[in-house]
Protein backbone atom coordinates (compact mmCIF):
# COMPACT_ATOMS: atom_id res chain seq x y z
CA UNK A 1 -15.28 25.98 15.37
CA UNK A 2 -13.74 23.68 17.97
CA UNK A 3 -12.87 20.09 16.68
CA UNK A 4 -13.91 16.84 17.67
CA UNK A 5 -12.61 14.77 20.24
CA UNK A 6 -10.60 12.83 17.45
CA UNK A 7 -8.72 15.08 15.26
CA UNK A 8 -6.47 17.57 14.96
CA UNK A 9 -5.65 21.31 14.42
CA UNK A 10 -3.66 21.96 11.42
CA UNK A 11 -0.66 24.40 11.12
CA UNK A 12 -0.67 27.63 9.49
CA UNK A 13 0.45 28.59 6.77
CA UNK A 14 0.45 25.40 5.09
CA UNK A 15 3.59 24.06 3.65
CA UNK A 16 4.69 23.77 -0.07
CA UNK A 17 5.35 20.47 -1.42
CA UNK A 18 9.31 19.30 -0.33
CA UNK A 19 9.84 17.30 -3.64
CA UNK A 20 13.60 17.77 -3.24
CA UNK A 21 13.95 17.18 0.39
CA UNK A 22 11.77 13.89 0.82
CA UNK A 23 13.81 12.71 -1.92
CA UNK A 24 17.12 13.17 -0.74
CA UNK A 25 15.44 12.35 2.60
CA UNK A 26 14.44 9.19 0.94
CA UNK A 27 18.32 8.44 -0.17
CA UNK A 28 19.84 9.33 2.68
CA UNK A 29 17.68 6.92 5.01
CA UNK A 30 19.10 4.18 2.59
CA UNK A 31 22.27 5.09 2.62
CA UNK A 32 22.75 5.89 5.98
CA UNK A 33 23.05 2.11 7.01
CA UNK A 34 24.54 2.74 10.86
CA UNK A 35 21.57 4.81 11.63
CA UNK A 36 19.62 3.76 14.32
CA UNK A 37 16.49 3.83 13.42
CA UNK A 38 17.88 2.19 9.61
CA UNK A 39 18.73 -0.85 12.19
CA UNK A 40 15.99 -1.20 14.20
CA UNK A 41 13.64 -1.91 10.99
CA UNK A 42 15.44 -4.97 10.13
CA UNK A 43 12.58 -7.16 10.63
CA UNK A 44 10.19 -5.51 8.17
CA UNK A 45 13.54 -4.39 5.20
CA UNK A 46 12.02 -5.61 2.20
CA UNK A 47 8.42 -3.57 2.64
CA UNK A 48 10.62 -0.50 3.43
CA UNK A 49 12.82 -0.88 0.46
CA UNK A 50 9.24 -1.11 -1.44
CA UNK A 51 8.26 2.07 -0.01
CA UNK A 52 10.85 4.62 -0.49
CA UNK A 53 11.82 3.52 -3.87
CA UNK A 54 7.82 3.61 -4.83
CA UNK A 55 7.79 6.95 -3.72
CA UNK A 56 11.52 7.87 -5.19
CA UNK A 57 9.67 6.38 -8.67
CA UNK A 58 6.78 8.68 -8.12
CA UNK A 59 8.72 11.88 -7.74
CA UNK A 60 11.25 10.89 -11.17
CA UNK A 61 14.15 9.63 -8.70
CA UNK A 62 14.53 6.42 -8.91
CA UNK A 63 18.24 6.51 -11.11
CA UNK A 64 19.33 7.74 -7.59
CA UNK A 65 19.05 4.49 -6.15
CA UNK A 66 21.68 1.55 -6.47
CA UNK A 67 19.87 -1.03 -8.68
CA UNK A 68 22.31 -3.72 -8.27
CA UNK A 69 22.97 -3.40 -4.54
CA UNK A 70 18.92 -3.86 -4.63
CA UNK A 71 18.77 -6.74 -6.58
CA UNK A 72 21.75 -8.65 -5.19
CA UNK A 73 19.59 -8.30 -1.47
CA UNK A 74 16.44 -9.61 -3.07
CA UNK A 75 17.83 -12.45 -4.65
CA UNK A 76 19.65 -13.39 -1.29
CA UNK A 77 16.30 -12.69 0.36
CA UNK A 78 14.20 -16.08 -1.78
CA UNK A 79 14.28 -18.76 0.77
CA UNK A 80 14.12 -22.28 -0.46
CA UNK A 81 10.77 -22.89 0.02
CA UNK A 82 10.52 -19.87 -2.39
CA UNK A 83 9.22 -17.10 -0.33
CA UNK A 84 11.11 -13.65 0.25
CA UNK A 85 11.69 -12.79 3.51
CA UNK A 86 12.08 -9.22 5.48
CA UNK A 87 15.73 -9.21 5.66
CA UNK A 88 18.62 -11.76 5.15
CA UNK A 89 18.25 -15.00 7.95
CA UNK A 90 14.47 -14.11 7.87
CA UNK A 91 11.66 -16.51 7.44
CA UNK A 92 10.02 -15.36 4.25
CA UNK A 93 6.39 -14.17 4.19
CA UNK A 94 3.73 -13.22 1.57
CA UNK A 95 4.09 -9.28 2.96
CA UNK A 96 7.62 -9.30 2.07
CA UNK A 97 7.22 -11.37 -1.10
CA UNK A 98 5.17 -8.87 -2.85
CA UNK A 99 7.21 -6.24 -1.60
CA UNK A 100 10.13 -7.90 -3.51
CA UNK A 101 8.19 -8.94 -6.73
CA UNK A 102 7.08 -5.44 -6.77
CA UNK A 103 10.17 -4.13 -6.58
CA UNK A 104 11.70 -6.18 -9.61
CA UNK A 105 8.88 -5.21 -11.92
CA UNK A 106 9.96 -1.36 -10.95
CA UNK A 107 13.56 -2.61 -11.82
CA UNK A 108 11.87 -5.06 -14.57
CA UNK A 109 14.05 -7.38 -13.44
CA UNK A 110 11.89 -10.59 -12.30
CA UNK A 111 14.42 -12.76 -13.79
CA UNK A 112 16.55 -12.64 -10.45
CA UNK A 113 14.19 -14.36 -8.32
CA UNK A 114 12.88 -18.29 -9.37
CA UNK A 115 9.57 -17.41 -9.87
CA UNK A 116 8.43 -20.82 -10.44
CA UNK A 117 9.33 -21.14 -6.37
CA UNK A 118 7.38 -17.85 -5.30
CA UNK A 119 4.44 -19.44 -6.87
CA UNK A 120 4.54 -22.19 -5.25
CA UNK A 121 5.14 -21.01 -2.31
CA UNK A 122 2.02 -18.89 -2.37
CA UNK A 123 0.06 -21.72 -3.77
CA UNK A 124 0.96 -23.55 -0.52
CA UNK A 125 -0.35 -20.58 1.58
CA UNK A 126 -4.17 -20.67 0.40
CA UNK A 127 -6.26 -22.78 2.54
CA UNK A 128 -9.20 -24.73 2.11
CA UNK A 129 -11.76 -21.74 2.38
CA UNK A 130 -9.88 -19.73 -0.13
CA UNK A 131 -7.83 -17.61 2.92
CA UNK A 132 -4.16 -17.29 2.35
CA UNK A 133 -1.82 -18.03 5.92
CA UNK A 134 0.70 -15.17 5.80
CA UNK A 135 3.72 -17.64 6.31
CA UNK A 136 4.13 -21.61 7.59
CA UNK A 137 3.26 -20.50 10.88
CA UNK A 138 -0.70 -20.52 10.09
CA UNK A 139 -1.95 -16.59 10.67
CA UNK A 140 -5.00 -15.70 8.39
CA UNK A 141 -5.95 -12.45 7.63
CA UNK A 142 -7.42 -10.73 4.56
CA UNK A 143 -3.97 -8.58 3.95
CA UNK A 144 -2.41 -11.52 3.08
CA UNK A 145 -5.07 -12.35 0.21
CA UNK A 146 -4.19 -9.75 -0.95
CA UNK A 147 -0.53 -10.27 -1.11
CA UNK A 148 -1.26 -13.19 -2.84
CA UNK A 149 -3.27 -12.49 -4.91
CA UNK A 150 -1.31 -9.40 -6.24
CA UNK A 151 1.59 -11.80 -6.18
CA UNK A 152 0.43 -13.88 -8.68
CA UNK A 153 -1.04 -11.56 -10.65
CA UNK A 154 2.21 -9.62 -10.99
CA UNK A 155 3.82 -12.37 -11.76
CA UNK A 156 0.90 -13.18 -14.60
CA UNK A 157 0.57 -16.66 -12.49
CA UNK A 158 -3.45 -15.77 -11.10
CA UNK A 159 -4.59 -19.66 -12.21
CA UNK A 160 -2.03 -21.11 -9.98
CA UNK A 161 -4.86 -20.97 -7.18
CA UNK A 162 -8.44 -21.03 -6.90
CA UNK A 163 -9.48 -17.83 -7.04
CA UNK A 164 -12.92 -18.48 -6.43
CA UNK A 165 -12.31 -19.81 -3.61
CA UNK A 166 -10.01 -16.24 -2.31
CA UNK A 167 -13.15 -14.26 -3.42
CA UNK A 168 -15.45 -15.79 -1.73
CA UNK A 169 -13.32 -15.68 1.68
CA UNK A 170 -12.76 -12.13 0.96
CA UNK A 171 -16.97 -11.47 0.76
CA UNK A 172 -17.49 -13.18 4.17
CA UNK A 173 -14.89 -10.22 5.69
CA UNK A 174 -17.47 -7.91 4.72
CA UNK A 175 -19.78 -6.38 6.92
CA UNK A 176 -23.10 -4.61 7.44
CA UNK A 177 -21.35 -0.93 6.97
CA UNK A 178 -20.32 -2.33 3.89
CA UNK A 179 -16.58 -2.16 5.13
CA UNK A 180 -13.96 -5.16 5.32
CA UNK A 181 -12.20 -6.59 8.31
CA UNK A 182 -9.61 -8.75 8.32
CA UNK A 183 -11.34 -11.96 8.90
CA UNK A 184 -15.27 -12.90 9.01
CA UNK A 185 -17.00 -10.94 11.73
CA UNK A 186 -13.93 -8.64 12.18
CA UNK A 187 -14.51 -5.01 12.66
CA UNK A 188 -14.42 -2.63 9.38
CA UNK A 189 -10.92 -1.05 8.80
CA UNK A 190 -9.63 1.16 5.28
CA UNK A 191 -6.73 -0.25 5.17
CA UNK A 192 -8.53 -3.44 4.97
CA UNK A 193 -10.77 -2.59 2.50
CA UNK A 194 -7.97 -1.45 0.80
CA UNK A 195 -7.09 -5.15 0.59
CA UNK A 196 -10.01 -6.69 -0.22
CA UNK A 197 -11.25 -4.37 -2.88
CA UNK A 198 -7.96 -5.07 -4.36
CA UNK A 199 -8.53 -8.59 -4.50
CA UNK A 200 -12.27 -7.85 -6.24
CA UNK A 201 -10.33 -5.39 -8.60
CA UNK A 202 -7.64 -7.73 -9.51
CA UNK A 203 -9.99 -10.89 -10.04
CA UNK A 204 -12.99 -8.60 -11.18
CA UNK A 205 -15.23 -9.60 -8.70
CA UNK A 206 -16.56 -5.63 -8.11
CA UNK A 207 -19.81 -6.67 -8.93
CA UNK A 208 -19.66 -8.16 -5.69
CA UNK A 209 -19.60 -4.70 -3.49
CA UNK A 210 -22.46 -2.23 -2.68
CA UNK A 211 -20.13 0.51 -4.05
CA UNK A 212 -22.75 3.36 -2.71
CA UNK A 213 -22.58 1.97 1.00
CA UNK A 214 -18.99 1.32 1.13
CA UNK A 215 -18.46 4.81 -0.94
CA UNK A 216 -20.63 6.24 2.01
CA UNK A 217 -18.40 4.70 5.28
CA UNK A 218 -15.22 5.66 3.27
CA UNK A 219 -16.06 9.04 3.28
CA UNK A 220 -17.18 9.02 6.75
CA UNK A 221 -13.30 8.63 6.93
CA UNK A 222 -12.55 12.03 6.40
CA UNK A 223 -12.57 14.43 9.42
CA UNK A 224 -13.06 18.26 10.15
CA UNK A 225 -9.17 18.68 9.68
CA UNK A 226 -9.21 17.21 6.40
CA UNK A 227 -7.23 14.26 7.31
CA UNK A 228 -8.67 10.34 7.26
CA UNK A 229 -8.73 7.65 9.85
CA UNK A 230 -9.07 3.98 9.63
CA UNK A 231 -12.19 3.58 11.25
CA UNK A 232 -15.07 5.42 13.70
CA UNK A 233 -13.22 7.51 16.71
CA UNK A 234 -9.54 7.31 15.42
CA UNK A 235 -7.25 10.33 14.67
CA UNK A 236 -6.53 11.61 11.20
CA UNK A 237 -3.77 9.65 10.07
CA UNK A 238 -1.76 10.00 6.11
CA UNK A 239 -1.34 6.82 5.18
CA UNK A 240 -5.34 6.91 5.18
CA UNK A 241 -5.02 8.95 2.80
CA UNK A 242 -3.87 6.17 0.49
CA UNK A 243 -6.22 3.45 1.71
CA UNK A 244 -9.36 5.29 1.90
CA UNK A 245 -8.52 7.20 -1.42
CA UNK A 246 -7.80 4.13 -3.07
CA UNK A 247 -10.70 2.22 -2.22
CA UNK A 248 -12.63 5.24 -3.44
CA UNK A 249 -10.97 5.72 -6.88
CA UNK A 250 -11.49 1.97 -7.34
CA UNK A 251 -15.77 2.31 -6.36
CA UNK A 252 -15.48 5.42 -8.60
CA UNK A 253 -15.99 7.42 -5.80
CA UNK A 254 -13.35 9.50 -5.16
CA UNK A 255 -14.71 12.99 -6.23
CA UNK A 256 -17.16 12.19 -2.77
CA UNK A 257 -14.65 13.56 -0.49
CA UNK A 258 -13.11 17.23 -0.02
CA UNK A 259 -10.07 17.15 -2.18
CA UNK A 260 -8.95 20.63 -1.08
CA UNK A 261 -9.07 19.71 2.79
CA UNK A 262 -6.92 16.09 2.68
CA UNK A 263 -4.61 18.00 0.27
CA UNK A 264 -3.93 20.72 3.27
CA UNK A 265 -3.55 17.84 5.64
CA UNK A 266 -1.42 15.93 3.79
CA UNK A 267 1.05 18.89 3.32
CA UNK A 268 0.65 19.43 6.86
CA UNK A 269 2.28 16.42 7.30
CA UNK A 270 5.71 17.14 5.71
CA UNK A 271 9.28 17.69 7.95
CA UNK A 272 10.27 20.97 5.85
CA UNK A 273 13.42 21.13 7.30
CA UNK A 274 14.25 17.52 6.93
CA UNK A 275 11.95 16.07 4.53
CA UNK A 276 9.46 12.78 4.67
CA UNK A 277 5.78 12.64 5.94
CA UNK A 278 4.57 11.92 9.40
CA UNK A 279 1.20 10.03 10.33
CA UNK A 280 0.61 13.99 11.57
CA UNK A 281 1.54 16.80 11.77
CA UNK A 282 4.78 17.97 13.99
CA UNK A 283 5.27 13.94 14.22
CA UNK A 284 8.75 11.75 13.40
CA UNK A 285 8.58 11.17 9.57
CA UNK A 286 9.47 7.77 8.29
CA UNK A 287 9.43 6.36 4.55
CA UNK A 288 6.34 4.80 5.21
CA UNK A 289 4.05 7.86 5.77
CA UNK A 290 6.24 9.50 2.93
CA UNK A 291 5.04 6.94 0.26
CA UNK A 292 1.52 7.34 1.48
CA UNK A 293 1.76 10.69 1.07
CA UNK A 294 2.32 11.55 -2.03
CA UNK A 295 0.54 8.31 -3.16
CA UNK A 296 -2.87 10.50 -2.09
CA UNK A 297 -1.01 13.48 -3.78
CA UNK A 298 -0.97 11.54 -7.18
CA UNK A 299 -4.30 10.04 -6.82
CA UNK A 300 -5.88 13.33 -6.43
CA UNK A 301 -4.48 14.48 -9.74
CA UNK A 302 -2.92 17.61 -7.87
CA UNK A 303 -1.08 20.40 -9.67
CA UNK A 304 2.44 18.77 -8.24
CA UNK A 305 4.85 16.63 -10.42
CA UNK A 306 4.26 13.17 -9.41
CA UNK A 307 4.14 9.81 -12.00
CA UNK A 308 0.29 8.43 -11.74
CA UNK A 309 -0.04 5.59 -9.01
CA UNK A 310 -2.23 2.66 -9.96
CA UNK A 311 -5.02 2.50 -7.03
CA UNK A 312 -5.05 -1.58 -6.95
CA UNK A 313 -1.41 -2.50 -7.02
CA UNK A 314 -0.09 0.90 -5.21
CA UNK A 315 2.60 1.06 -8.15
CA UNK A 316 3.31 3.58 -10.45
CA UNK A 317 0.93 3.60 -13.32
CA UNK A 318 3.44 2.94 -16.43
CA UNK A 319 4.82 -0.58 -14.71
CA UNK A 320 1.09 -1.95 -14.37
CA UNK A 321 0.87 -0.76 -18.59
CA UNK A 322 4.08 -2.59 -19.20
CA UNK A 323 2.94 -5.95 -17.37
CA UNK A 324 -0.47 -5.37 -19.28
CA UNK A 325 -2.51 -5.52 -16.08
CA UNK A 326 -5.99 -3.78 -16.42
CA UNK A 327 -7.28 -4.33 -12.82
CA UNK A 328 -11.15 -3.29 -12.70
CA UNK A 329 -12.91 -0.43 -11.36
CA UNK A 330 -16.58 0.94 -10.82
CA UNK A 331 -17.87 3.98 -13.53
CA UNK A 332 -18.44 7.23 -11.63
């Protein structure tokens, strides 16, 4: 069988899950801090802190990491205004502030951050239809409801803004496929979906979705390699696999695509010699793709030794028990 246009052939044999090796692939990225590609990701720090010690959590290595040397750079990270920025002598944003929040409730250690300043300073970024601006500098876009809105909620601060008002912007980004985009009239896109399901989930506002037609263009995701993409006519790529499976466990809906095929891709993925995930396979892994990874590992409840991720908050499942957060989701 020859594959489409858009996808990929898969390696054979399939790799074994690397547990050790994207761990201490994981630590040494961190460590390593004259690297060059350590340096060149200045500018987006605080996310990639987020995701390699998310996916050091998942995989029972997070005592590997230096807690205080993370805390310290978070706390120096809270601007005045009260956002977080990437890195230090950043302007703070709402991608990197719930990067950081999230990070301190892995560490349960919210106390080093004013948090009376972070809400505020997302209060200040919803506008009048409900939309959140990402920073001062006035971009909209649905990821950064989210942000928000997971913000707040982490932070058990939801009623600081109007939430009606961030649902309803959310439901105009939907579209006829049943899909989000980032604003109204945007194109459809997982990984903003992703977003704006969370958002429904966290507010419980999933009464709101046609769960059967969005189920139905989420699984149109997957392709003949087993791998998803983002939208129609895209390669296979595995951080997909966390936005697409996500959105899917959230509808209820996840037992709609081939398990045993995105589980082959995913492992595809892996650098066996050197550890981490790629977007695909024979690609440069990076901690990004790793986290994603073995996110979609977890959420398919596979055989391999991972903590359960929560599908809303992309956290591991015991933190969102001990903040006492019961996001919603849709009955099979």
């Amino acid at each position: 069988m020859s594959m489409p246009m858009h996808d990929i052939q898969l390696p054979s044999p399939i790799p074994e899950l690397q547990l050790q090796k994207h761990a201490d692939y994981l630590i040494s990225y961190a460590t390593d801090k004259d690297e060059f590609t350590y340096c060149m990701t200045e500018h987006m720090r605080m996310s990639g802190m987020y995701w390699g010690l998310t996916a050091l959590d998942l995989m029972g290595h997070l005592e590997r990491t230096n807690r205080d040397e993370v805390l310290q750079f978070i706390a120096q990270c809270q601007s005045d205004s009260g956002g977080i920025s990437a890195s230090l002598q950043h302007d703070p944003h709402l991608l990197y502030t719930l990067s950081a929040v999230q990070i301190l409730c892995m560490y349960d250690a919210l106390d080093i951050i004013d948090i009376e300043k972070v809400v505020k300073y997302v209060k200040e970024r919803q506008q009048p239809d409900g939309s959140f601006t990402g920073d001062i500098w006035g971009e909209v876009d649905a990821r950064f409801s989210f942000c928000a809105v997971a913000t707040l909620s982490l932070l058990g601060r939801l009623d600081s803004i109007d939430v009606d008002k961030a649902v309803s912007f959310v439901i105009k980004c939907k579209n006829f496929d049943g899909g989000f985009g980032s604003k109204p009239g945007s194109e459809s896109h997982s990984g903003l979906t992703y977003c704006c399901l969370g958002v429904l989930s966290i507010t419980d506002h999933l009464h709101l979705v046609d769960a059967d037609r969005l189920g139905w263009w989420l699984c149109e995701r997957q392709l003949p390699s087993g791998g998803l993409n983002g939208r129609p006519e895209k390669l296979p790529d595995v951080c997909y696999s966390w936005w697409v499976l996500s959105a899917l466990t959230i509808l209820g809906r996840l037992h709609w695509i081939d398990k045993k095929s995105l589980v082959n891709f995913v492992l595809a993925c892996q650098d066996v010699e050197s550890g981490g995930f790629s977007d695909r396979p024979g690609d440069v892994s990076d901690p990004f793709h790793t986290l994603f990874g073995l996110t979609a590992l977890s959420l398919l409840n596979t055989e391999y030794p991972l903590k359960s991720i929560n599908p809303t908050y992309c956290m591991p499942e015991y933190i969102i028990e001990r903040l006492g957060l019961t996001p919603a989701r849709l009955d099979k």
